[in-house]
N, C-alpha and C. Protein backbone atom coordinates (compact mmCIF):
# COMPACT_ATOMS: atom_id res chain seq x y z
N UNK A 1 -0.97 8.41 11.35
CA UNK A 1 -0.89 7.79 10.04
C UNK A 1 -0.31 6.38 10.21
N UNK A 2 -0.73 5.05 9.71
CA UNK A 2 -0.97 3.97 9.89
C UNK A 2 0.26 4.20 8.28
N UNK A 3 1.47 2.85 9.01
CA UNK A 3 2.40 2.75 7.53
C UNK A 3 2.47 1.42 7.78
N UNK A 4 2.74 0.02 6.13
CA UNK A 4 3.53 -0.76 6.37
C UNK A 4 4.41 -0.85 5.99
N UNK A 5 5.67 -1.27 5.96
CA UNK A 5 6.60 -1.35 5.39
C UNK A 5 7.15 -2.63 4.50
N UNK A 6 6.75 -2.68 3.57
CA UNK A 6 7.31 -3.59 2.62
C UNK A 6 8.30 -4.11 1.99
N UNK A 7 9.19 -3.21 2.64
CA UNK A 7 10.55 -2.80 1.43
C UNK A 7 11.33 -4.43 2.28
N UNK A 8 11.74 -4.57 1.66
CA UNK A 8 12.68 -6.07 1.67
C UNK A 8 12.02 -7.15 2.10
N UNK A 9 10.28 -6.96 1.48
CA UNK A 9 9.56 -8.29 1.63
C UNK A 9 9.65 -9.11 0.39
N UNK A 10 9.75 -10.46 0.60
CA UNK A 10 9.95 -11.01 -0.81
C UNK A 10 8.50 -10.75 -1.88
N UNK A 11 8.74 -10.82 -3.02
CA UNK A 11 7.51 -10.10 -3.74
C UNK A 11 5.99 -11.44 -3.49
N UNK A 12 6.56 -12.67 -3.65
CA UNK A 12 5.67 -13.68 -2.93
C UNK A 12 4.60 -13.91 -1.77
N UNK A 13 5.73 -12.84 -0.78
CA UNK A 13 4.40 -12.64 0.52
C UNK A 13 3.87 -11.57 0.38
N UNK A 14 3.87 -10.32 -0.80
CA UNK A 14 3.44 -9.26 0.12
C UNK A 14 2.12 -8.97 -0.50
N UNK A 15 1.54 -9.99 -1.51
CA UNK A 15 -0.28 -10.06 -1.47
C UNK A 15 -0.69 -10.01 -0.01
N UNK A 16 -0.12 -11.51 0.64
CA UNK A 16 -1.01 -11.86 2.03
C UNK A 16 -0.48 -11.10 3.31
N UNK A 17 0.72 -10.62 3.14
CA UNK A 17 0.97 -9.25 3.85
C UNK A 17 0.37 -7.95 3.89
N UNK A 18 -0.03 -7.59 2.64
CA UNK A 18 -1.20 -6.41 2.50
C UNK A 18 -2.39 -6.86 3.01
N UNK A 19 -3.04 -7.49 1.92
CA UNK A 19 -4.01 -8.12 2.66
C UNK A 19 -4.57 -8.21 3.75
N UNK A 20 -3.47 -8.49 4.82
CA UNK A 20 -4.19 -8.90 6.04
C UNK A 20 -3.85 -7.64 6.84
N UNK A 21 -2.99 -6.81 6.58
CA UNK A 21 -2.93 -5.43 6.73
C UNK A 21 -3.90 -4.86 6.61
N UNK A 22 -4.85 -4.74 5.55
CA UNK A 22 -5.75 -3.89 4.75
C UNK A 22 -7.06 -4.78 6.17
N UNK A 23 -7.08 -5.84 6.02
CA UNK A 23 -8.23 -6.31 6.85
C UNK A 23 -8.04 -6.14 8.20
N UNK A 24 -7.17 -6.31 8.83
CA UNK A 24 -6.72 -5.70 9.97
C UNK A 24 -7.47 -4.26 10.21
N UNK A 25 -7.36 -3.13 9.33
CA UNK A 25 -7.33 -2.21 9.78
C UNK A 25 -8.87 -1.42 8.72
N UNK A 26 -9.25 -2.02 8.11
CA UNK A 26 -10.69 -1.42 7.35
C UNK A 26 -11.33 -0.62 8.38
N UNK A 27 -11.74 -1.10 9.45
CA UNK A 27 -13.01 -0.43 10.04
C UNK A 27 -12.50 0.71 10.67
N UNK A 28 -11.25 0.64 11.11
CA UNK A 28 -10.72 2.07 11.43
C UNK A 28 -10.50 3.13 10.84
N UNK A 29 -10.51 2.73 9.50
CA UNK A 29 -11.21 3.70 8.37
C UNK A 29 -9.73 5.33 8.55
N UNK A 30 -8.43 4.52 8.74
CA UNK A 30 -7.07 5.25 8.28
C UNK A 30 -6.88 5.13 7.51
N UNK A 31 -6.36 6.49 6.77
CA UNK A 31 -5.34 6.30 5.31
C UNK A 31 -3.99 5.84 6.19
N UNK A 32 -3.43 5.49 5.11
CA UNK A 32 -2.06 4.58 5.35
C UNK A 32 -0.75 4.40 4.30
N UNK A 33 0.21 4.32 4.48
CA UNK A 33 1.07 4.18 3.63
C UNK A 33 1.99 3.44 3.62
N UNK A 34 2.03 2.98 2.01
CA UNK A 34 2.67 1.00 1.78
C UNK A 34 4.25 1.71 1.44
N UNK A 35 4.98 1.31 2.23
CA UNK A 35 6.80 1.47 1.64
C UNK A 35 6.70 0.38 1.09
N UNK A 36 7.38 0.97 0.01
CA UNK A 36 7.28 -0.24 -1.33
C UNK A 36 9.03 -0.43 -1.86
N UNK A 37 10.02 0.56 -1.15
CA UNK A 37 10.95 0.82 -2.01
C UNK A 37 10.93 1.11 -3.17
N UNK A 38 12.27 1.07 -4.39
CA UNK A 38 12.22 1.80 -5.80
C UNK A 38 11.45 0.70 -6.33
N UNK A 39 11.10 -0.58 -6.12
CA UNK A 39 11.00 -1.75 -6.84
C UNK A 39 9.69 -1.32 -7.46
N UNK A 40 9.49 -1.34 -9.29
CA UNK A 40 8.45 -1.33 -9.68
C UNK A 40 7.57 -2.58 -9.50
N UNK A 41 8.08 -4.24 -9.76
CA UNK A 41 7.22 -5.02 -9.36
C UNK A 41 6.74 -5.19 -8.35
N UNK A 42 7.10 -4.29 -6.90
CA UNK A 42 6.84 -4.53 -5.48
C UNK A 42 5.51 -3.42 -5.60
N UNK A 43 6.03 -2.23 -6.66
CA UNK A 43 4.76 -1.34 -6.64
C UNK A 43 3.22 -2.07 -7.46
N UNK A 44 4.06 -2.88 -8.58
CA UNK A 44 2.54 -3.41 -9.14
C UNK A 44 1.65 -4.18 -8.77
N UNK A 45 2.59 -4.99 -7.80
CA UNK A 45 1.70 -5.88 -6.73
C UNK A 45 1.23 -5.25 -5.69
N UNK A 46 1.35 -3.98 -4.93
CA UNK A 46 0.87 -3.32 -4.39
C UNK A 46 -0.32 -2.85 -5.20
N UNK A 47 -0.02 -2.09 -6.14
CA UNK A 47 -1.46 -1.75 -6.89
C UNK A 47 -2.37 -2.36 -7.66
N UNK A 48 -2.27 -3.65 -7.58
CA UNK A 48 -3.00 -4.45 -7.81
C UNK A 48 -4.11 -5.35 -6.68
N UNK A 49 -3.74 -5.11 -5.94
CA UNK A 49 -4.22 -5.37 -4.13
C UNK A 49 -5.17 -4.58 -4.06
N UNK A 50 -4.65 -3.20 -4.01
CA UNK A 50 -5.00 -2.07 -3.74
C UNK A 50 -6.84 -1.46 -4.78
N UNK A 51 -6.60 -2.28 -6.26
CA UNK A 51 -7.61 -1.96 -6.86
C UNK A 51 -8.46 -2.61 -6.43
N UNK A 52 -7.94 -4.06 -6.47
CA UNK A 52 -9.13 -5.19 -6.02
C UNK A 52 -10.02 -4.63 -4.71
N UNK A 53 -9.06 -3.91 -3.96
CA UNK A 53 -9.96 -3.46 -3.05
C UNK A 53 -11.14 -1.68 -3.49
N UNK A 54 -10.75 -2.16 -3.88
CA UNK A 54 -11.25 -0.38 -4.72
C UNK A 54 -10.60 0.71 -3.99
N UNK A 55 -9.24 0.78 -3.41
CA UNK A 55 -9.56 2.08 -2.74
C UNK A 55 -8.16 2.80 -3.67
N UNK A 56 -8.66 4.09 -3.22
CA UNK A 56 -7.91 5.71 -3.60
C UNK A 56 -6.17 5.50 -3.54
N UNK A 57 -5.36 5.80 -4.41
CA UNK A 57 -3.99 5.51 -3.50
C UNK A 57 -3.62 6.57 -4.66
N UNK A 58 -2.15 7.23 -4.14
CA UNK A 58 -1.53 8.41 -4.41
C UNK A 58 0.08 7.28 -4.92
N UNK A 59 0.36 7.27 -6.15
CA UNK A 59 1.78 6.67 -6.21
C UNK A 59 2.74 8.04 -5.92
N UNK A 60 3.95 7.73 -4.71
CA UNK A 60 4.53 8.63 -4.69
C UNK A 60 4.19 9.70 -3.28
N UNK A 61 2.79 9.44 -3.16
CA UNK A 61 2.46 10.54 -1.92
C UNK A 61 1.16 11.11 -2.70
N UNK A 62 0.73 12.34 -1.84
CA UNK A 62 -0.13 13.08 -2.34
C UNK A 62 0.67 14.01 -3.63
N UNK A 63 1.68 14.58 -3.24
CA UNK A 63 2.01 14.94 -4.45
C UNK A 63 3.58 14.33 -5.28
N UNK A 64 3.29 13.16 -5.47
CA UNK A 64 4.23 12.62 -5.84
C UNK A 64 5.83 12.25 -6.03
N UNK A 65 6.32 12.99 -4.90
CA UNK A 65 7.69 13.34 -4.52
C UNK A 65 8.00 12.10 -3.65
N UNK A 66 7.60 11.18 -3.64
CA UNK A 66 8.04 10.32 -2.38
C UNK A 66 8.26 9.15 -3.07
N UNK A 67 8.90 8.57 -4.09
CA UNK A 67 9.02 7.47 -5.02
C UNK A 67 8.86 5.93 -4.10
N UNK A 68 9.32 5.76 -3.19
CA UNK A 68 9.26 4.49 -2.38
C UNK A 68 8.16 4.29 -1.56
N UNK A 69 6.96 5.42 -1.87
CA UNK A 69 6.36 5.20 -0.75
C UNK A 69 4.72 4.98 -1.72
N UNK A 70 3.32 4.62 -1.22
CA UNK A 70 2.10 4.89 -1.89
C UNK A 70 1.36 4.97 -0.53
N UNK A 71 0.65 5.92 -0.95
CA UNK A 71 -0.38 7.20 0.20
C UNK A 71 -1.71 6.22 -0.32
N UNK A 72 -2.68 5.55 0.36
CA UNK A 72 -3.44 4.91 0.48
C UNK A 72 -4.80 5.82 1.09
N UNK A 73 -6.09 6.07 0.93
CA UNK A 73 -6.95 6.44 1.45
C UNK A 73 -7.97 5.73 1.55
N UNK A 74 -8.65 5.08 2.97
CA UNK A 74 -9.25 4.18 3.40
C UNK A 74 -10.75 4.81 3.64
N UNK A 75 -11.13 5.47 2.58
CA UNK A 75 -13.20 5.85 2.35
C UNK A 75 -13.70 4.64 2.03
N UNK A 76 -13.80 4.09 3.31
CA UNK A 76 -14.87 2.83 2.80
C UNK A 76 -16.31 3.27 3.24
């Protein structure tokens, strides 16, 4: 399982930090998971990345117990 860790990125870089995460790793076609910490704006900019790209993501995990974390699934 492919993770990045976000948590104490300033909220400024972590578009082009995902981003190039997410492109980095497309064709390998891993789910992955963004540590986001508690921060809701660190989560909305995560899920906003995340739509643009169209893909699947779990806030929390698959079953939602994991508050700092988002479970990403890479079906491209």
């Amino acid at each position: 399982m492919l993770e990045i860790d976000l948590h104490g990125v300033k909220h400024g870089d972590v578009r082009s930090t995902l981003i190039r995460f997410i492109e980095d790793h497309r064709k390998a076609d891993i789910d992955f998971e963004v540590v986001t910490g508690h921060s809701e704006k660190m989560k909305e900019i995560v899920k906003e990345i995340l739509d643009e790209y169209d893909l699947k993501y779990y806030d929390g995990g698959y079953l939602g117990v994991r508050p700092a974390i988002i479970r990403v699934e890479m079906d491209l």
